[in-house]
C-alpha atoms as a PDB file:
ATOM      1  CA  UNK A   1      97.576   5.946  46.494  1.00  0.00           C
ATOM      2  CA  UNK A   2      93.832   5.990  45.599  1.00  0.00           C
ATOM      3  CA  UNK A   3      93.083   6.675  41.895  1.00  0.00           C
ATOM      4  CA  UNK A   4      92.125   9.905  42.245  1.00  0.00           C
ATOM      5  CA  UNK A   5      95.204  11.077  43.725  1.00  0.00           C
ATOM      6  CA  UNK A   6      97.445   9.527  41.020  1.00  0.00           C
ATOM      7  CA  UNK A   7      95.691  11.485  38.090  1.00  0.00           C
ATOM      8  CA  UNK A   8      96.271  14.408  40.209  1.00  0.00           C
ATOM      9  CA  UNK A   9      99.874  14.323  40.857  1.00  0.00           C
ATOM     10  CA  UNK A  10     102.464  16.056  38.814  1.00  0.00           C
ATOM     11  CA  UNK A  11     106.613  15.403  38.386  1.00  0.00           C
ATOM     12  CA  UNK A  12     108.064  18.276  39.460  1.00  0.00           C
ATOM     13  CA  UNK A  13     110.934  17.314  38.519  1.00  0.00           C
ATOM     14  CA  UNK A  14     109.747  17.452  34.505  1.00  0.00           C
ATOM     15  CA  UNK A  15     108.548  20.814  35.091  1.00  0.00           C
ATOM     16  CA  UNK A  16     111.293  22.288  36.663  1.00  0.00           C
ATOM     17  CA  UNK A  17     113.602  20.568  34.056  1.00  0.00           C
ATOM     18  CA  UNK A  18     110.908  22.164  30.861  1.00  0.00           C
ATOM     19  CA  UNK A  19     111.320  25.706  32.907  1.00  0.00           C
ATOM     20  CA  UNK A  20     114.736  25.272  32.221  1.00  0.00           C
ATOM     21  CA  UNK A  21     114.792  24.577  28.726  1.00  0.00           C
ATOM     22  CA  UNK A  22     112.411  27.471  28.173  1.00  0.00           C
ATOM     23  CA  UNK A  23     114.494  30.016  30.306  1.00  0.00           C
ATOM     24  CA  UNK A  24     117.364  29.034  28.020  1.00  0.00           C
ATOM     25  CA  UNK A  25     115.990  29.349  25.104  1.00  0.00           C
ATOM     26  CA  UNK A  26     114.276  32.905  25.836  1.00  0.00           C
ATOM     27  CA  UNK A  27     117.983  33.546  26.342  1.00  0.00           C
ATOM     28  CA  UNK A  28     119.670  32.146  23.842  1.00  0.00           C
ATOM     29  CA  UNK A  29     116.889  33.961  21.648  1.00  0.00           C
ATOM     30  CA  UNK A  30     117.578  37.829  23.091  1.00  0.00           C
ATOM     31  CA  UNK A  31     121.089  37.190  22.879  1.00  0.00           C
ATOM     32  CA  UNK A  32     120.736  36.508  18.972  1.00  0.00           C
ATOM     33  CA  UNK A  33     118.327  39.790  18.791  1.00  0.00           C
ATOM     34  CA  UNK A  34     120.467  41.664  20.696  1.00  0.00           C
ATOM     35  CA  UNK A  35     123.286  40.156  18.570  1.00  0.00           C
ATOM     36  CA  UNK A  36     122.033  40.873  15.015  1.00  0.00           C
ATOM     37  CA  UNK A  37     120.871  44.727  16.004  1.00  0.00           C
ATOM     38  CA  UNK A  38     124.751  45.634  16.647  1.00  0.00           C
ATOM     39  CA  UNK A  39     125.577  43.515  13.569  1.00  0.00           C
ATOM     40  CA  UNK A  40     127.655  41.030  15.085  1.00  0.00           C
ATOM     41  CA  UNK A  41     127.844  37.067  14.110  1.00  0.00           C
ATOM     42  CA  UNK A  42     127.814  34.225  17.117  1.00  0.00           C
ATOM     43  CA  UNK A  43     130.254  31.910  16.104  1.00  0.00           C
ATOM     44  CA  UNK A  44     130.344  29.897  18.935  1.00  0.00           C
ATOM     45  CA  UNK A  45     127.659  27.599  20.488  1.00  0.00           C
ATOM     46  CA  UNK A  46     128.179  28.570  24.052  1.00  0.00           C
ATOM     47  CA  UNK A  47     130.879  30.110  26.728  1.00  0.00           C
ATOM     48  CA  UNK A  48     132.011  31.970  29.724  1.00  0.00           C
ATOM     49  CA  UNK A  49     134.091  34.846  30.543  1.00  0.00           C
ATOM     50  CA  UNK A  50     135.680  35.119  34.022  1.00  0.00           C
ATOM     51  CA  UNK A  51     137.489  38.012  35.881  1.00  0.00           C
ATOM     52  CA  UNK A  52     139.526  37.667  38.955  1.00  0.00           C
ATOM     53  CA  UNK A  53     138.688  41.031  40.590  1.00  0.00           C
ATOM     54  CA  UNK A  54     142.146  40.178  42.701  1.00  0.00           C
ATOM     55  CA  UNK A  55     144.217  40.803  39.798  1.00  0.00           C
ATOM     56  CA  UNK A  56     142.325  42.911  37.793  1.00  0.00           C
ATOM     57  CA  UNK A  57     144.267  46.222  37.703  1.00  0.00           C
ATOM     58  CA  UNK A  58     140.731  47.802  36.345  1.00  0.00           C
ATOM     59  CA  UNK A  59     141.465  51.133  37.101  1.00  0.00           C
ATOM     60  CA  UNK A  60     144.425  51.885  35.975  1.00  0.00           C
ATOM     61  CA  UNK A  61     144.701  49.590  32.478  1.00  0.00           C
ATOM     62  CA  UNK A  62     141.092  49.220  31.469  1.00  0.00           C
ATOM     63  CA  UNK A  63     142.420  47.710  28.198  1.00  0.00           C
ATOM     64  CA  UNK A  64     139.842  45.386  28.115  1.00  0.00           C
ATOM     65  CA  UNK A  65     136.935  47.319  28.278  1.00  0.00           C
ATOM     66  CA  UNK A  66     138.841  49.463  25.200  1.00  0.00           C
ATOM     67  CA  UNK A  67     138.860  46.456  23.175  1.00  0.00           C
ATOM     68  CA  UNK A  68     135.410  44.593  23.166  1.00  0.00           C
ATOM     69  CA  UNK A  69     133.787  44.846  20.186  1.00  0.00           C
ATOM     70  CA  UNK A  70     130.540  44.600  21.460  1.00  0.00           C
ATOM     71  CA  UNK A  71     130.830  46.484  24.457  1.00  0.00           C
ATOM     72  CA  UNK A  72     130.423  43.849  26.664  1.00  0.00           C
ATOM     73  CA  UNK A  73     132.589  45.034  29.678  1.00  0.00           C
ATOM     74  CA  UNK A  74     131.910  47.664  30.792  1.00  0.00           C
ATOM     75  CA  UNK A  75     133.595  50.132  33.876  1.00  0.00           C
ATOM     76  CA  UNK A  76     131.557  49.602  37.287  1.00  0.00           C
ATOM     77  CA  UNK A  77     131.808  50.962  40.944  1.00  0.00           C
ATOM     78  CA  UNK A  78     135.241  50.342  41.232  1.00  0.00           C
ATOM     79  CA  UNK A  79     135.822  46.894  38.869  1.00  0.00           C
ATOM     80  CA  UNK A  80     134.861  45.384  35.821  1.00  0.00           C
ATOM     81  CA  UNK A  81     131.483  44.396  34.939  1.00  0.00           C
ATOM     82  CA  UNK A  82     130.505  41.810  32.192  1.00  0.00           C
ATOM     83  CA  UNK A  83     127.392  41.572  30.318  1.00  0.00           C
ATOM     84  CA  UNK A  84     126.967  38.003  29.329  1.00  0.00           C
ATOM     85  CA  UNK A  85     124.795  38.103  26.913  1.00  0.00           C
ATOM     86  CA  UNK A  86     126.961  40.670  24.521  1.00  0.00           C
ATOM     87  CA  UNK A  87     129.849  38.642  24.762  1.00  0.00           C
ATOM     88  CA  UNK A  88     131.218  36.717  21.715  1.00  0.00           C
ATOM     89  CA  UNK A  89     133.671  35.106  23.463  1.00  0.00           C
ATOM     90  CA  UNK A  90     136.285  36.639  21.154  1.00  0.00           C
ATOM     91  CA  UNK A  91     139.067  36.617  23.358  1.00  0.00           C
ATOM     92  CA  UNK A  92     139.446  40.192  22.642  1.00  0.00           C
ATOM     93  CA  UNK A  93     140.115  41.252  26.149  1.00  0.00           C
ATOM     94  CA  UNK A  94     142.406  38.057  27.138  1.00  0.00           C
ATOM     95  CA  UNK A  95     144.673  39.720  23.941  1.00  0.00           C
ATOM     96  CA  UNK A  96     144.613  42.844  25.212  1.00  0.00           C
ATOM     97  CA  UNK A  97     144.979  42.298  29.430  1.00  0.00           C
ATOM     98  CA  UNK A  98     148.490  43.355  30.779  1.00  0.00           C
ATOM     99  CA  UNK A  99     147.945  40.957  33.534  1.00  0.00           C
ATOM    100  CA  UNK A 100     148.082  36.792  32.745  1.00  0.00           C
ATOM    101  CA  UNK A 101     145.196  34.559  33.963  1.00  0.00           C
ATOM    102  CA  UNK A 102     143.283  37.215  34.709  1.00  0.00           C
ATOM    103  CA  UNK A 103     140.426  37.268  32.587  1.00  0.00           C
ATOM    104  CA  UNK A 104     139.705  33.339  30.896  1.00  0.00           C
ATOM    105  CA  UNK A 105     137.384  32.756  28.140  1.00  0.00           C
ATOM    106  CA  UNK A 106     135.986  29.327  27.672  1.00  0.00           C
ATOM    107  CA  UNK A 107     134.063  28.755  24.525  1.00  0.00           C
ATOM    108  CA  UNK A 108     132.581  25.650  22.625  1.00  0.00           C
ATOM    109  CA  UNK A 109     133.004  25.583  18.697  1.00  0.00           C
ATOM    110  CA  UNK A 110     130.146  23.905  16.281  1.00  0.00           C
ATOM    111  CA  UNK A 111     132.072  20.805  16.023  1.00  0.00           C
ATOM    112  CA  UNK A 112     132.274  20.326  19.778  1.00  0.00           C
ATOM    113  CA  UNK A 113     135.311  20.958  20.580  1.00  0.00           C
ATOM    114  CA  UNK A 114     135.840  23.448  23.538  1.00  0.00           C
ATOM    115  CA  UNK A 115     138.599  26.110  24.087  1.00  0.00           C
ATOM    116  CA  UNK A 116     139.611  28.302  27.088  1.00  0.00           C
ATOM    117  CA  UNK A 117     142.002  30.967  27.410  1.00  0.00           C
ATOM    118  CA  UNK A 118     143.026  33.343  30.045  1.00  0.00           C
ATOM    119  CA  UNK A 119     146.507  34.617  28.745  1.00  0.00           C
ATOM    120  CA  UNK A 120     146.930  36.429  25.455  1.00  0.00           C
ATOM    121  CA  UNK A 121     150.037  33.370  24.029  1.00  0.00           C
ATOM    122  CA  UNK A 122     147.209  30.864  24.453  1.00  0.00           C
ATOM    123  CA  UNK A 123     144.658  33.144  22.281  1.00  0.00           C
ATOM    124  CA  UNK A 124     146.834  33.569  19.501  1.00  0.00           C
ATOM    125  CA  UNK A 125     148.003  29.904  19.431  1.00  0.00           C
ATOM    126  CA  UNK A 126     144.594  28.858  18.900  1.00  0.00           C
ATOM    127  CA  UNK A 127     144.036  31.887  16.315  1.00  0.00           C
ATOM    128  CA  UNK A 128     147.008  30.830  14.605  1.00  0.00           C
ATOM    129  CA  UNK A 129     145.554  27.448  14.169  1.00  0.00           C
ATOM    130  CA  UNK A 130     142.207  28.530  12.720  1.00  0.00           C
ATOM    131  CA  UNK A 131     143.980  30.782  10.654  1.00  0.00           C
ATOM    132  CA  UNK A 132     145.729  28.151   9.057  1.00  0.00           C
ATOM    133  CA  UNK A 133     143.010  25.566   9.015  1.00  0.00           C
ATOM    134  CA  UNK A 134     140.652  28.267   6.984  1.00  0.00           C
ATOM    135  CA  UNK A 135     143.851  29.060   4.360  1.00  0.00           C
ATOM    136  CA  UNK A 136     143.755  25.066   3.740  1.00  0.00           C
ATOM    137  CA  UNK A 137     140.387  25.311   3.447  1.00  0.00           C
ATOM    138  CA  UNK A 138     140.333  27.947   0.825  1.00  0.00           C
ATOM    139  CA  UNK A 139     143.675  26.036  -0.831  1.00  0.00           C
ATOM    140  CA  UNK A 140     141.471  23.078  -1.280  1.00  0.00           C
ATOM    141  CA  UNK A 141     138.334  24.759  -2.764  1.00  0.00           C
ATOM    142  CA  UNK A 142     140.766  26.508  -5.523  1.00  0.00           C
ATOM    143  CA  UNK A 143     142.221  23.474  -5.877  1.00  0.00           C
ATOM    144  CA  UNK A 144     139.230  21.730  -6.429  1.00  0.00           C
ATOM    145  CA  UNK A 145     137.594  24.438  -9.362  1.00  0.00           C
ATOM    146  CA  UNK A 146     141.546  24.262 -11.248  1.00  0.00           C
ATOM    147  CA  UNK A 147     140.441  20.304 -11.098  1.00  0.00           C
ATOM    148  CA  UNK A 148     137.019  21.100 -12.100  1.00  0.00           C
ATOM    149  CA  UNK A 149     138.071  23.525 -15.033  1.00  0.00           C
ATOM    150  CA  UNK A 150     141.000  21.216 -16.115  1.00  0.00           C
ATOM    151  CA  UNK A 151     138.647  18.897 -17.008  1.00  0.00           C
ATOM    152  CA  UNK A 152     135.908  21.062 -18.716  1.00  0.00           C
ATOM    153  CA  UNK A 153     139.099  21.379 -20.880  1.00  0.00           C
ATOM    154  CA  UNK A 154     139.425  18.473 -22.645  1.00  0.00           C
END
């Protein structure tokens, strides 16, 4: 390549991959707007929610729709419709389907770790589990101001 031809070319490959980052981030930031004006707190990092339209009985349940708390399923032309960036990832509607493995919910915690769900014994397990690991939690921090007190004592 002559010289002038090598200050004039350009990776595409950086800009395509610096599009990306911005289109996610213009996303990620309208989903936190959107978010905070129905005052509802994202506790997870990321995730999906999927509905098999073959076993969706839509129609005739529409349980799921009735439960989201932010409204993010919604009733349309003849099956359910999802709007991504309202949903939590709750597992609201996995709790609350009549019909196993229909709807899954995959979500990714803080710390990394990443859950999925698509029948309502799997949602609770896990719920049961952060249930418990916040009542340690809260055991430990009493635990630690009776230590702290004990020994303002003496």
């Amino acid at each position: 390549m002559t010289k002038k031809n090598e200050e004039q070319s350009i990776n595409i490959y950086d800009l395509l991959s610096d599009e990306v980052a911005e289109i996610k981030e213009e996303k990620k930031n309208r989903r936190a707007e959107l978010l905070e004006s129905i005052g509802v707190e994202d506790r997870f990092e990321d995730g999906s929610i999927n509905i098999d339209m073959r076993t969706c009985r839509g129609l005739e349940c529409n349980l799921c729709v009735k439960s989201c708390p932010t409204n993010a399923l919604y009733w349309r032309a003849g099956e359910i419709g999802i709007e991504e960036d309202l949903c939590i990832h709750c597992t609201a509607c996995v709790l609350n389907c009549c019909v196993d493995n229909c709807i899954k919910v995959t979500r990714k915690r803080p710390n990394g770790k990443t859950e999925t769900f698509s029948t309502p014994k799997e949602a609770l397990g896990v719920n049961r589990l952060v249930a418990a690991h916040n009542a340690r939690e809260k055991v430990k921090l009493r635990v630690e101001d009776s230590e702290e007190c004990s020994i303002n004592k003496f």
